[in-house]
C-alpha atoms as a PDB file:
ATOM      1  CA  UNK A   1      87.902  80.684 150.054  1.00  0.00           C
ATOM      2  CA  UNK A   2      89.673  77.805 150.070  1.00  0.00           C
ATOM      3  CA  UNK A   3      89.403  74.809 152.601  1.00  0.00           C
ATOM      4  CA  UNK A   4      92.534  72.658 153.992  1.00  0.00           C
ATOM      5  CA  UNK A   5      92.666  69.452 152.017  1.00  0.00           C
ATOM      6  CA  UNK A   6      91.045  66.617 153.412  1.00  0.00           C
ATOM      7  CA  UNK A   7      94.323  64.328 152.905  1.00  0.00           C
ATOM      8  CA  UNK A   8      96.669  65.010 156.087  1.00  0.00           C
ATOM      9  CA  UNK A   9      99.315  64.601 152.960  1.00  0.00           C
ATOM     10  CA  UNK A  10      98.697  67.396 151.027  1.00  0.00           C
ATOM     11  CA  UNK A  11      99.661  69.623 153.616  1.00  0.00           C
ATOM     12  CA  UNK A  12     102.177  70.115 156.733  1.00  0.00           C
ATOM     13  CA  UNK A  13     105.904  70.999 157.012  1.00  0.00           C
ATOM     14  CA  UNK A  14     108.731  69.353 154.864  1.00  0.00           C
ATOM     15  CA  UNK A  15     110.346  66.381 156.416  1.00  0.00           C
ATOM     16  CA  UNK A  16     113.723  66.730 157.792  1.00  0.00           C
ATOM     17  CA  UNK A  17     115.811  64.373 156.084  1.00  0.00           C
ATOM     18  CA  UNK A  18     118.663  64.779 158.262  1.00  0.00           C
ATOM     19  CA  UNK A  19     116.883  63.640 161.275  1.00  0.00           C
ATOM     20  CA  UNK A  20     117.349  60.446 162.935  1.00  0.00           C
ATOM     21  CA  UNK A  21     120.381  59.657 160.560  1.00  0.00           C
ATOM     22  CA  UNK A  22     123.065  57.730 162.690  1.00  0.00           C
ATOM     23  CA  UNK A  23     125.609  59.220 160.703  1.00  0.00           C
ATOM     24  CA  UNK A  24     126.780  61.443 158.345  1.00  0.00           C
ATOM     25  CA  UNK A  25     128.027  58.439 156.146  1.00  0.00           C
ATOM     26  CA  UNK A  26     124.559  57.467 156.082  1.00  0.00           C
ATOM     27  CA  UNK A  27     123.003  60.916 154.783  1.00  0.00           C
ATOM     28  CA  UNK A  28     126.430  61.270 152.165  1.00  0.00           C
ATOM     29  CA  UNK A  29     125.160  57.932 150.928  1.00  0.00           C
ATOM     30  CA  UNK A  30     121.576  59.360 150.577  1.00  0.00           C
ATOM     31  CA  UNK A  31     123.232  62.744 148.942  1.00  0.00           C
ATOM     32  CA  UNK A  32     124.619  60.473 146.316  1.00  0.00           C
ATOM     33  CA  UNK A  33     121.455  58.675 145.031  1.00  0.00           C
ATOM     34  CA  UNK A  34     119.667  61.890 144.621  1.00  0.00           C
ATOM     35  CA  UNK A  35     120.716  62.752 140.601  1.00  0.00           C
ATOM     36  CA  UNK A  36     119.296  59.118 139.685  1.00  0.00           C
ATOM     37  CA  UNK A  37     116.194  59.882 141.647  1.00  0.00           C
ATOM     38  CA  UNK A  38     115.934  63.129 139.895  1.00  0.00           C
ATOM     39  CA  UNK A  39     116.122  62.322 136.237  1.00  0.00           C
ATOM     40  CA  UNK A  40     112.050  61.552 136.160  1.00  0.00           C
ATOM     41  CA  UNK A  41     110.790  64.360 139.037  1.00  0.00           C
ATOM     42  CA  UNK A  42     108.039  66.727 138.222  1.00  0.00           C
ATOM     43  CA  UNK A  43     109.669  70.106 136.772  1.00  0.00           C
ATOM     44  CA  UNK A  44     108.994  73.267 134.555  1.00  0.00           C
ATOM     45  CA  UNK A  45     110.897  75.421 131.883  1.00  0.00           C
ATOM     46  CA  UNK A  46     112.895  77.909 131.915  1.00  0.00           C
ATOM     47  CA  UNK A  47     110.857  81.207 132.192  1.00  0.00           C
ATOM     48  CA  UNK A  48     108.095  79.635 134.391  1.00  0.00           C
ATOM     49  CA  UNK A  49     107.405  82.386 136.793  1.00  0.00           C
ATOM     50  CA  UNK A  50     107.420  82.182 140.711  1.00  0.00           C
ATOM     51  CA  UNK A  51     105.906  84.294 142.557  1.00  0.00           C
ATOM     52  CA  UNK A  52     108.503  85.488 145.273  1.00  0.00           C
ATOM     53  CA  UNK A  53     107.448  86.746 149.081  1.00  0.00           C
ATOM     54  CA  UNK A  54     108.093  90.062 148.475  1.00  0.00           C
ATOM     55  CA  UNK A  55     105.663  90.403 145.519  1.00  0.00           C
ATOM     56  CA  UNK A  56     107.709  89.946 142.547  1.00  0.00           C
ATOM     57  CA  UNK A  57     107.914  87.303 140.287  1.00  0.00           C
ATOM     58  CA  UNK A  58     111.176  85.611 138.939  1.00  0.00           C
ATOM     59  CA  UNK A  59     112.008  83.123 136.477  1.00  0.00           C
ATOM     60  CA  UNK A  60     112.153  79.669 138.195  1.00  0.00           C
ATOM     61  CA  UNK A  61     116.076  79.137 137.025  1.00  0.00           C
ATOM     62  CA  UNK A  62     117.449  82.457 138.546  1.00  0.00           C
ATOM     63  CA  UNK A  63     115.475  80.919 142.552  1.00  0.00           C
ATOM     64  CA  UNK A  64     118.220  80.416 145.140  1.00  0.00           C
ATOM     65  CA  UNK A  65     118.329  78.187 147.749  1.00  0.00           C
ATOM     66  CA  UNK A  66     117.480  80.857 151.043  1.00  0.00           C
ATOM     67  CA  UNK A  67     115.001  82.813 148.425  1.00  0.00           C
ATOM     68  CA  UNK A  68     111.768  83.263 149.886  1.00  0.00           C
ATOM     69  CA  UNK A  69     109.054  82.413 147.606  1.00  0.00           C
ATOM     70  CA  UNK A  70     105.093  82.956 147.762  1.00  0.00           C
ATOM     71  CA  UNK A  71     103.302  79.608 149.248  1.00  0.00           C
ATOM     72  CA  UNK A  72      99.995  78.570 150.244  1.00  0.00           C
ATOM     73  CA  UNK A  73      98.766  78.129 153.712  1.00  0.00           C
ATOM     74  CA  UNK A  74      95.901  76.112 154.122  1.00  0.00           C
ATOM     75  CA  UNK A  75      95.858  76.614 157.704  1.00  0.00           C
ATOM     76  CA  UNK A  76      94.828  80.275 157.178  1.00  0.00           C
ATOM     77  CA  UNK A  77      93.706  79.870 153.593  1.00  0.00           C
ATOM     78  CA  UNK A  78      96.254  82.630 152.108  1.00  0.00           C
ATOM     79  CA  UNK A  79      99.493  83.255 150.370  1.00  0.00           C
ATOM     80  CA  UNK A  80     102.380  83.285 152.965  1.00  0.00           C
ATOM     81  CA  UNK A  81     106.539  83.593 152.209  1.00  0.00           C
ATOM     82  CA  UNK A  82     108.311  80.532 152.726  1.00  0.00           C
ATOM     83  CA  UNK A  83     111.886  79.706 152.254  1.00  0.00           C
ATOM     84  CA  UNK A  84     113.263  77.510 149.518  1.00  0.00           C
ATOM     85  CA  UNK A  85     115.643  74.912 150.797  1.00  0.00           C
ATOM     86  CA  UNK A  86     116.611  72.774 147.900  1.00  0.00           C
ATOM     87  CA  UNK A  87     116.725  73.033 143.770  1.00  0.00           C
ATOM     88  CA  UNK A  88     116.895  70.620 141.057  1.00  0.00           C
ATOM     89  CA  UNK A  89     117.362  71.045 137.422  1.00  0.00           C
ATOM     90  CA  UNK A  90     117.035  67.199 135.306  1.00  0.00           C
ATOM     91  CA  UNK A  91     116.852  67.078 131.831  1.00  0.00           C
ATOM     92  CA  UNK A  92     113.423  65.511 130.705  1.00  0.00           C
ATOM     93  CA  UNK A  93     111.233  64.464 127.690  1.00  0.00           C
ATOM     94  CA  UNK A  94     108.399  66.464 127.086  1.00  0.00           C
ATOM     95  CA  UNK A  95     105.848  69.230 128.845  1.00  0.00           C
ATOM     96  CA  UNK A  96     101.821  69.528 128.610  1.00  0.00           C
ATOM     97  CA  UNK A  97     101.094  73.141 128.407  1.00  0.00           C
ATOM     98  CA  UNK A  98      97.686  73.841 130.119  1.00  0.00           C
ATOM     99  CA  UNK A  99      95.348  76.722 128.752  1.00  0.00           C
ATOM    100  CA  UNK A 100      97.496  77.722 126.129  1.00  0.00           C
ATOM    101  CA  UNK A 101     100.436  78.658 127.792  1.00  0.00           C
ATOM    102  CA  UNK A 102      99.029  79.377 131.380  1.00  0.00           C
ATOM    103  CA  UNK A 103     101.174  76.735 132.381  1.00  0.00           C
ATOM    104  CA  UNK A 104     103.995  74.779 131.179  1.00  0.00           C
ATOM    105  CA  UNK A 105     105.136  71.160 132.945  1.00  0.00           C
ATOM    106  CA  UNK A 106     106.291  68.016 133.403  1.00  0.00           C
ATOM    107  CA  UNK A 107     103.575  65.149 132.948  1.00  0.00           C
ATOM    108  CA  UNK A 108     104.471  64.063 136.785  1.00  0.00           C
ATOM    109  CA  UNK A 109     104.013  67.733 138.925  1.00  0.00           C
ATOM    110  CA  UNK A 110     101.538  67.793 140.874  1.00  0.00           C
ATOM    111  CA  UNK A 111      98.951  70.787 140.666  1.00  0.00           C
ATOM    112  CA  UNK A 112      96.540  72.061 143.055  1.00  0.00           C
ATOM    113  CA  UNK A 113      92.913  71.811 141.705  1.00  0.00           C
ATOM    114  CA  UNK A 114      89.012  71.254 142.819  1.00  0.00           C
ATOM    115  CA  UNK A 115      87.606  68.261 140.642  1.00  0.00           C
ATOM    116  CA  UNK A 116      84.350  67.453 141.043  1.00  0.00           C
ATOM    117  CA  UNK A 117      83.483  69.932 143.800  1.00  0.00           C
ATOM    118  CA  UNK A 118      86.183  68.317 146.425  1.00  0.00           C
ATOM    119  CA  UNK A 119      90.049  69.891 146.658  1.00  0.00           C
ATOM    120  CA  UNK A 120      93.005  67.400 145.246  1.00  0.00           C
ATOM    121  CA  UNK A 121      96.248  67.149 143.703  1.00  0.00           C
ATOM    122  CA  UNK A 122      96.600  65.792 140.359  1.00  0.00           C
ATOM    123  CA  UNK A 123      99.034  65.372 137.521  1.00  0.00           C
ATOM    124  CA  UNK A 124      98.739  63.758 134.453  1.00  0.00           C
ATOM    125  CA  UNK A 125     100.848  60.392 135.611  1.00  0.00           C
ATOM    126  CA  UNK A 126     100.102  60.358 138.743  1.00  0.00           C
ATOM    127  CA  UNK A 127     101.447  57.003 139.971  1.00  0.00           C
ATOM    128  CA  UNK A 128     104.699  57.964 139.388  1.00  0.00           C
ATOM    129  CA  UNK A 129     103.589  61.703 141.309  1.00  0.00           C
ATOM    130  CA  UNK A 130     102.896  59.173 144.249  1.00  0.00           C
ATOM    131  CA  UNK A 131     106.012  57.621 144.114  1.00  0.00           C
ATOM    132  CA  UNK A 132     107.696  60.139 143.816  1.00  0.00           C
ATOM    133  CA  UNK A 133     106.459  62.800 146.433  1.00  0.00           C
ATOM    134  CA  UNK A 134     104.760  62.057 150.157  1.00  0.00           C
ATOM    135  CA  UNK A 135     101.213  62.713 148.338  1.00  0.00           C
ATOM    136  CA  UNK A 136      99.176  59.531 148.662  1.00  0.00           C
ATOM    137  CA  UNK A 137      95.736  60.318 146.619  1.00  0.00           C
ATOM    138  CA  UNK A 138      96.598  62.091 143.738  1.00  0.00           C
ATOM    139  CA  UNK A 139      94.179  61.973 140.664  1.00  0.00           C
ATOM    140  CA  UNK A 140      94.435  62.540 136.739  1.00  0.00           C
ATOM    141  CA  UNK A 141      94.894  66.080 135.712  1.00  0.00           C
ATOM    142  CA  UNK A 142      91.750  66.738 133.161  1.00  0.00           C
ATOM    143  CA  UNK A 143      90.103  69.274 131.486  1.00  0.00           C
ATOM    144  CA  UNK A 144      87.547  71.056 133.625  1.00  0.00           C
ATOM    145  CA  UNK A 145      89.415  70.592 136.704  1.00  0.00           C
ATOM    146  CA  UNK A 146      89.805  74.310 138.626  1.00  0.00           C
ATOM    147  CA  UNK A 147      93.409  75.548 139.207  1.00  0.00           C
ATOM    148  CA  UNK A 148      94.134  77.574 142.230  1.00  0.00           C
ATOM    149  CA  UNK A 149      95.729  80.757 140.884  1.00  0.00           C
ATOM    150  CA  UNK A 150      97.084  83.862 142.419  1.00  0.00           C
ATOM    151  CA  UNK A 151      95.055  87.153 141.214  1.00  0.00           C
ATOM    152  CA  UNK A 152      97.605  88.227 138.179  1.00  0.00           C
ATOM    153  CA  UNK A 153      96.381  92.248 139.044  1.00  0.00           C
ATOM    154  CA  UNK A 154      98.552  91.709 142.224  1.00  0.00           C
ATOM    155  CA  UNK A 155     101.617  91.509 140.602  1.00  0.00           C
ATOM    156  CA  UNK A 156     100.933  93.830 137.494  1.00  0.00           C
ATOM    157  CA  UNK A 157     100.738  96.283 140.509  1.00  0.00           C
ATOM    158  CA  UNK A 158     103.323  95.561 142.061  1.00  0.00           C
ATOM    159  CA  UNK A 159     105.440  95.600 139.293  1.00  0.00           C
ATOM    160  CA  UNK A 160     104.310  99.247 138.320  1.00  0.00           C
ATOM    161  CA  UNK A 161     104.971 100.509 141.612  1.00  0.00           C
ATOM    162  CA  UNK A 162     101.315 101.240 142.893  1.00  0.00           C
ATOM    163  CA  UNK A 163     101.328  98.588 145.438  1.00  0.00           C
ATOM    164  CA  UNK A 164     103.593 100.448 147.742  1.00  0.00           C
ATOM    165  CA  UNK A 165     103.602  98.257 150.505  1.00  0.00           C
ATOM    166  CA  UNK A 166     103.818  94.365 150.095  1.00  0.00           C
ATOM    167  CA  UNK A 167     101.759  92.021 152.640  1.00  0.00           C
ATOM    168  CA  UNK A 168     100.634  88.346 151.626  1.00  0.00           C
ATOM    169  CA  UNK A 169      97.126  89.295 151.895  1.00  0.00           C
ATOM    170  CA  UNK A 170      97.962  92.048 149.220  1.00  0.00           C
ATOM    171  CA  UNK A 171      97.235  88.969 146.734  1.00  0.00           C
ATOM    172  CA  UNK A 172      93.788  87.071 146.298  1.00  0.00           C
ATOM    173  CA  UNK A 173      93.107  83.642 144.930  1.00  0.00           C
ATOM    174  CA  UNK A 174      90.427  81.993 142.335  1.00  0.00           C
ATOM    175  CA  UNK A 175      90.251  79.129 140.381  1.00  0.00           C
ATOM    176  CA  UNK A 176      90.737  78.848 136.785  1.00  0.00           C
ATOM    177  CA  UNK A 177      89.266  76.465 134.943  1.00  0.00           C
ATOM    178  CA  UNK A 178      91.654  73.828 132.298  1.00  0.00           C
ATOM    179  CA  UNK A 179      90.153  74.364 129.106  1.00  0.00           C
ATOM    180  CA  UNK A 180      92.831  73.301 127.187  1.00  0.00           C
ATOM    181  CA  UNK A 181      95.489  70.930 127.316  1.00  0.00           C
ATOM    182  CA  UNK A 182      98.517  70.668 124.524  1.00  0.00           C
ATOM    183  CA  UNK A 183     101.833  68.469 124.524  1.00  0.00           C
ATOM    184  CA  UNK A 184     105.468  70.003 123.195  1.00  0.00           C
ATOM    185  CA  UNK A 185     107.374  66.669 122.210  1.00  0.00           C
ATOM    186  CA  UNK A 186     111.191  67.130 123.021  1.00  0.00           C
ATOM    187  CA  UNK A 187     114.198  66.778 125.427  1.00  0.00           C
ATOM    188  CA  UNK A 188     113.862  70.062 127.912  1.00  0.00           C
ATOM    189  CA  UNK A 189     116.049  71.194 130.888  1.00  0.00           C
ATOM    190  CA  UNK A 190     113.475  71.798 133.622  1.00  0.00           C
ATOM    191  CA  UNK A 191     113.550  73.485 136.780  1.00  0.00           C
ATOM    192  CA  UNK A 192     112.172  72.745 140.517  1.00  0.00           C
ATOM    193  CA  UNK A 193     112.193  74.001 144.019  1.00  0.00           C
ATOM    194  CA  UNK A 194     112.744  70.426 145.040  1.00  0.00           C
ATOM    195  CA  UNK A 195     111.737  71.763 148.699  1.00  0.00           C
ATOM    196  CA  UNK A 196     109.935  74.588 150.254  1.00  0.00           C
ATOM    197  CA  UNK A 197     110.109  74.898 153.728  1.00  0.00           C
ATOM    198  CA  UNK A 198     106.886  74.310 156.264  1.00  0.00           C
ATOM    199  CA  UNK A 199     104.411  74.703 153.165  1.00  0.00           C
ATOM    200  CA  UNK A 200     105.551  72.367 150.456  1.00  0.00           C
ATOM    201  CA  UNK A 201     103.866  74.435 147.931  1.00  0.00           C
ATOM    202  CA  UNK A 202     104.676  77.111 145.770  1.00  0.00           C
ATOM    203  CA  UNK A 203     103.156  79.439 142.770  1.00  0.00           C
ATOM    204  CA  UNK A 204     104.297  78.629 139.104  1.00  0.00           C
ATOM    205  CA  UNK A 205     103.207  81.258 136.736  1.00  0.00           C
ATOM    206  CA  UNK A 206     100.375  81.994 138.848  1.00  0.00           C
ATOM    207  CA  UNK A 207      99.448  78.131 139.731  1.00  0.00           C
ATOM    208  CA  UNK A 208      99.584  76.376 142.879  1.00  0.00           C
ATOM    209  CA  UNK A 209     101.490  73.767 142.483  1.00  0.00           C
ATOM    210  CA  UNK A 210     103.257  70.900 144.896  1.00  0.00           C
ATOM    211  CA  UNK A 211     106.749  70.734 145.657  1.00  0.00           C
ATOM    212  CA  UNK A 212     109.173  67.650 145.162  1.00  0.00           C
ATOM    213  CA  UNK A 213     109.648  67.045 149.318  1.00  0.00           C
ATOM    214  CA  UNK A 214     107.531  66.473 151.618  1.00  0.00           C
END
């Protein structure tokens, strides 16, 4: 089972970025500096898979904004639907591939692990994951850290029809150990749910991973 993070930042809803704005000059403004801000954010190929709240997986470039997705609750330590409020789709340089394909992304993404016994985000630059995000203690992404994955019998069930009924707790967790990390040189579209409401969190072919809000 898995324990809230200690870090009030790794958890809690998505910040409102339309509150408190005097204007709606001011947040046009805002809405114009986003595509610079975007070119280096944390993304993942086309294919990844995301697991959606009604127990199906999709490819991360066919997610709409409204879809609701399959996100992690740390106050009741299970999978819970949340709804995905904005996308993003940069071109970048690059993507580590963890455990041989388990997982494909962008050096900056933040991924749910436990290191060293204690639960933490890491990436594998994570000064620029700071920067970049509301996450404040975010560590290098090495081998033996643990990834929080969804149980992959879930959705093979699902898919085949013998999971009649859907329900969050339907799906269990473990963690997966990084055994192996690779790097695939080369200019890449990506893919992100840049925000995801309440939970800031989502499932990328089976990992917990951050979103780019909040």
């Amino acid at each position: 089972m898995v324990t809230p993070p200690s870090d009030a930042a790794l958890s809690g809803p998505v910040g409102d970025t339309g509150a408190g704005s005097d204007s709606g000059e001011q947040d046009a403004d805002e809405d114009k500096e986003e595509p610079e801000a975007e070119e280096s954010s944390g993304c993942f190929p086309a294919g990844t898979k995301i697991a959606m709240g009604d127990g199906s997986l999709r490819n991360i470039e066919d997610v709409k904004v409204d879809d609701m997705i399959l996100a992690f609750d740390f106050d009741i330590n299970e999978p819970r639907p949340a709804r995905v409020c904005e996308l993003m789709a940069p071109v970048r340089e690059g993507v580590y591939v963890l455990n041989d394909g388990l997982l494909r992304l962008t050096d900056n993404h933040p991924v749910f692990v436990m290191k060293h016994g204690r639960e933490h985000w890491v990436s594998f630059n994570p000064e620029m994951t700071m920067k970049e995000t509301a996450l404040d203690d975010v560590a290098l992404l090495e081998q033996g850290d643990e990834l929080l994955t969804l149980n992959v019998f879930a959705f093979e069930d699902r898919a085949s029809g013998t999971l009649q009924e859907f329900a969050p707790d339907s799906f269990s967790t473990q963690f997966t150990t990084v055994k192996e990390i690779g790097y695939v040189a080369g200019e890449i579209k990506t893919y992100n749910l840049k925000s995801v409401e309440g939970l800031c969190n989502f499932f990328a072919d089976g990992v917990l991973v951050h979103n780019k809000s909040g």
